[in-house]
C-alpha atoms as a PDB file:
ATOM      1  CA  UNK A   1     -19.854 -13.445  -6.467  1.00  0.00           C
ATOM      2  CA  UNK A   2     -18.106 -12.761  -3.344  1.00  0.00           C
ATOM      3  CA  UNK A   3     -18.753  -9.044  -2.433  1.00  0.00           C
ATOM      4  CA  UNK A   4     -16.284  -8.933   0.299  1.00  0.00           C
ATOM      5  CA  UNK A   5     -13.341  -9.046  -2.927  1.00  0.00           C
ATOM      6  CA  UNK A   6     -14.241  -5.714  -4.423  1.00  0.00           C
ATOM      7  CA  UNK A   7     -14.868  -3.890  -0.760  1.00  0.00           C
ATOM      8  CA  UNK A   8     -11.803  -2.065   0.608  1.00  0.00           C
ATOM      9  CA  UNK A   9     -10.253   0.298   2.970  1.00  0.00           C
ATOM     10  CA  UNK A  10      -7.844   3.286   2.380  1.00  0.00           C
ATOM     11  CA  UNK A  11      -4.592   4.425   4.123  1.00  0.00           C
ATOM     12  CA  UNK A  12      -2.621   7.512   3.990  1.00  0.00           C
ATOM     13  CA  UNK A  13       0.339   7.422   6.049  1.00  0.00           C
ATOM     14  CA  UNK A  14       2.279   9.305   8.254  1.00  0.00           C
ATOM     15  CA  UNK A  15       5.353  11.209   7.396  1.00  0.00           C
ATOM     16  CA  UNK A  16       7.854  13.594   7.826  1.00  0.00           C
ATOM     17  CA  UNK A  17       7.759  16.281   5.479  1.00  0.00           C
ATOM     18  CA  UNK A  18       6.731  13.894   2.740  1.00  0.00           C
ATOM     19  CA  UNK A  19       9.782  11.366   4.057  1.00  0.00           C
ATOM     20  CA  UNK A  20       8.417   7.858   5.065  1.00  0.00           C
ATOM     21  CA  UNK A  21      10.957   6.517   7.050  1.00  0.00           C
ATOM     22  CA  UNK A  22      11.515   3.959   9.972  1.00  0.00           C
ATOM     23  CA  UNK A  23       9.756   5.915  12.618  1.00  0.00           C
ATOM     24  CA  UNK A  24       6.420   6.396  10.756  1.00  0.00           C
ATOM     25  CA  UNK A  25       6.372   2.914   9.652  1.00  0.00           C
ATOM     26  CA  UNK A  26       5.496   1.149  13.615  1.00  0.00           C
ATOM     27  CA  UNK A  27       2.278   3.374  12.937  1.00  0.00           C
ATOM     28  CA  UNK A  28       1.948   2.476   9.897  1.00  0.00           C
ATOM     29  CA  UNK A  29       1.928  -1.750  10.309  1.00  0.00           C
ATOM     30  CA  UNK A  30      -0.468  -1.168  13.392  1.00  0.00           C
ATOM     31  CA  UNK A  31      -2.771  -0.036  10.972  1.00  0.00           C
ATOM     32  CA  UNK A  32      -2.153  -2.443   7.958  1.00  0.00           C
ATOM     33  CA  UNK A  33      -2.546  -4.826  11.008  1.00  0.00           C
ATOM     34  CA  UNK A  34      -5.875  -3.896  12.653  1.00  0.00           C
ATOM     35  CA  UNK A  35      -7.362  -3.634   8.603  1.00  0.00           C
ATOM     36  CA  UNK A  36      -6.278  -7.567   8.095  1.00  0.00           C
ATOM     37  CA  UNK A  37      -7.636  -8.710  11.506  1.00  0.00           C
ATOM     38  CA  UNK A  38     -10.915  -6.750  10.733  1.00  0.00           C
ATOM     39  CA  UNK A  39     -11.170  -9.164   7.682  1.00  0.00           C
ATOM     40  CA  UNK A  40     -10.389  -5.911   4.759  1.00  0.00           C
ATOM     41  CA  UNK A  41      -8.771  -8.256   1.629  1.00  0.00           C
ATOM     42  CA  UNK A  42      -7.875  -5.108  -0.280  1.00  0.00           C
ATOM     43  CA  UNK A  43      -5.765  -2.143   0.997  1.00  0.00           C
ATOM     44  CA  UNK A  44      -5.401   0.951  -0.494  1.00  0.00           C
ATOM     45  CA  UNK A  45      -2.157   3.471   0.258  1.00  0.00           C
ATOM     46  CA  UNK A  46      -2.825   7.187  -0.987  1.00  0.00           C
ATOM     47  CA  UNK A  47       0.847   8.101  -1.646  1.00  0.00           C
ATOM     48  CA  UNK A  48       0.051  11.672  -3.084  1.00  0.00           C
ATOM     49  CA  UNK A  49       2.080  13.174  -0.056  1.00  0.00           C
ATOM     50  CA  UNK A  50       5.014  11.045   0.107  1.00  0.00           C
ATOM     51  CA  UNK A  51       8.281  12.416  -1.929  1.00  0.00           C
ATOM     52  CA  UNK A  52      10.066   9.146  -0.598  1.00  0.00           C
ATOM     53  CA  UNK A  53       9.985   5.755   1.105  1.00  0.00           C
ATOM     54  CA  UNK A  54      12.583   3.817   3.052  1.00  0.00           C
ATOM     55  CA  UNK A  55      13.368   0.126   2.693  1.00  0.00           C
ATOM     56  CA  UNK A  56      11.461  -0.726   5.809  1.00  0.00           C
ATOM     57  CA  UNK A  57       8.538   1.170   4.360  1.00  0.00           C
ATOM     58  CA  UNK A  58       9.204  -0.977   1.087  1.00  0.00           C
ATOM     59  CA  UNK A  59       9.605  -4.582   3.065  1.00  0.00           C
ATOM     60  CA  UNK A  60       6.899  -3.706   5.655  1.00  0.00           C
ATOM     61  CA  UNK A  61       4.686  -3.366   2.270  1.00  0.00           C
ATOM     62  CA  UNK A  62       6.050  -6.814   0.807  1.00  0.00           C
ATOM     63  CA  UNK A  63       4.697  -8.629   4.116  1.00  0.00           C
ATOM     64  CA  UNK A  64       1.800  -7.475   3.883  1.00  0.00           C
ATOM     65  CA  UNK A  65       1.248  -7.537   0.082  1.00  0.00           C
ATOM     66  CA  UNK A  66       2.286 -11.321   0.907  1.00  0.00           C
ATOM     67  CA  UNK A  67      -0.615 -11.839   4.179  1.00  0.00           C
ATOM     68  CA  UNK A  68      -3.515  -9.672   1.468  1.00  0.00           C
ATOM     69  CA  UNK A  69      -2.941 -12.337  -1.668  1.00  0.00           C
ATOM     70  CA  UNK A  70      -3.080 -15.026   0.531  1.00  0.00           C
ATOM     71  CA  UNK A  71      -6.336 -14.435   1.489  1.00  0.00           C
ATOM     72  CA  UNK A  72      -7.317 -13.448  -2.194  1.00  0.00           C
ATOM     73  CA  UNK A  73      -6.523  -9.391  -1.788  1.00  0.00           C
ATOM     74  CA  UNK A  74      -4.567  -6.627  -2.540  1.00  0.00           C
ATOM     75  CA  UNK A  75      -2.303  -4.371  -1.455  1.00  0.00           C
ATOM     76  CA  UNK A  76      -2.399  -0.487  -3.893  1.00  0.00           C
ATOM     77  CA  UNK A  77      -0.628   2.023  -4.106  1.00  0.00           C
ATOM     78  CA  UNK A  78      -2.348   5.378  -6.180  1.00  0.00           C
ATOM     79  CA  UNK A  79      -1.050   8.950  -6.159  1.00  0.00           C
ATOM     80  CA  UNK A  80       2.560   7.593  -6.199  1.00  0.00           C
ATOM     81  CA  UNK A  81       5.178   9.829  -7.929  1.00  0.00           C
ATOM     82  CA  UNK A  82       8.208   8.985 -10.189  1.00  0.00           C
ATOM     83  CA  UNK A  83      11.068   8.685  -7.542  1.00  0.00           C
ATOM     84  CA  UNK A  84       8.593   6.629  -5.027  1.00  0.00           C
ATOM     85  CA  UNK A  85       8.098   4.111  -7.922  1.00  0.00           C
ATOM     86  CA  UNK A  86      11.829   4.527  -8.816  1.00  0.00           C
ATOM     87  CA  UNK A  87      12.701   3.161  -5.300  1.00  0.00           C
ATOM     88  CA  UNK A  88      10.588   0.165  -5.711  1.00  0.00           C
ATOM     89  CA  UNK A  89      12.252  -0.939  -8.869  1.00  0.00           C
ATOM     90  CA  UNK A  90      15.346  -0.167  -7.207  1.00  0.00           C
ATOM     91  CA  UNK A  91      15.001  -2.610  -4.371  1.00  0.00           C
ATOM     92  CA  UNK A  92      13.436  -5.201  -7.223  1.00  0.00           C
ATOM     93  CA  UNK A  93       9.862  -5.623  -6.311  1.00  0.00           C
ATOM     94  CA  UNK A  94       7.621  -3.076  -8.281  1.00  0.00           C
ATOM     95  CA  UNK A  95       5.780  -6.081  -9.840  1.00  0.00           C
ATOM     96  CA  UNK A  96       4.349  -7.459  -6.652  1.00  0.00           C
ATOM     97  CA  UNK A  97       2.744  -3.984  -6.593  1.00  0.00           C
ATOM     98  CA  UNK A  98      -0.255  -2.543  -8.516  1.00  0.00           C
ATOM     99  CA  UNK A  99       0.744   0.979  -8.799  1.00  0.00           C
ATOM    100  CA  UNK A 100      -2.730   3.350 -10.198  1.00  0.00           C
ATOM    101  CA  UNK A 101      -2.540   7.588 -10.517  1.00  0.00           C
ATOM    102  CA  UNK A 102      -5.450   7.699  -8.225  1.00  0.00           C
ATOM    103  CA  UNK A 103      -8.064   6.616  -6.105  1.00  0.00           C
ATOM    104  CA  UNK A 104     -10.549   6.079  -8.558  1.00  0.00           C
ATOM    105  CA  UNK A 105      -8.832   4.453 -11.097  1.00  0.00           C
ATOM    106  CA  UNK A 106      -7.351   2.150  -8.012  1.00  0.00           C
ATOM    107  CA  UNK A 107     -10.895   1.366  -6.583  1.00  0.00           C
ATOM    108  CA  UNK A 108     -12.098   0.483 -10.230  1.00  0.00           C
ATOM    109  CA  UNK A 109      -9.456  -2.121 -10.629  1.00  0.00           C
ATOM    110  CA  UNK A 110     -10.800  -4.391  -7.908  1.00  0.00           C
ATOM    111  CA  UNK A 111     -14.331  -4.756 -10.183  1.00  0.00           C
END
């Protein structure tokens, strides 16, 4: 069994009053960045705090969802609320997601 699959690292990211918008998001991809060059298969985003995400929040997370599966990993969300999830099905892409209410219950999905 490979232990590095079920070992993982957790992000909260920056925002604005809850907003994550274009200007947090440069901070945010140097950080998704430095986790996949470090060799971390599965990232976890604590979205408790955010009230809403932007489209380049949304594709930023898509990119990287797409680098993480390649190497057999994950990108997960946990904490998110209604109108964050709401924005992903807007824009068509909640199923390349794994959406969990929190961090255990996140972490316990990658055993």
């Amino acid at each position: 069994m490979n232990a590095q699959k079920y070992t993982y690292t957790i992000f909260t990211p920056e925002t604005n009053g809850g907003e994550l918008r274009f200007k947090n998001i440069n901070s945010f991809k140097l950080k998704l960045d430095k986790a996949v060059e470090e060799g971390h298969l599965n990232i976890l985003i604590n979205m408790k705090n955010i009230k809403s995400v932007s489209i380049f929040f949304i594709a930023s997370s898509v990119s990287y969802s797409k680098k993480l599966r390649e190497r057999g990993g994950n990108l997960i969300f946990f904490g998110s609320n209604d109108a964050v999830k709401k924005t992903f099905e807007q824009y068509k892409v909640i199923g390349i997601f794994k959406f969990f209410e929190n961090k255990e219950t996140a972490t316990e999905s990658l055993k």
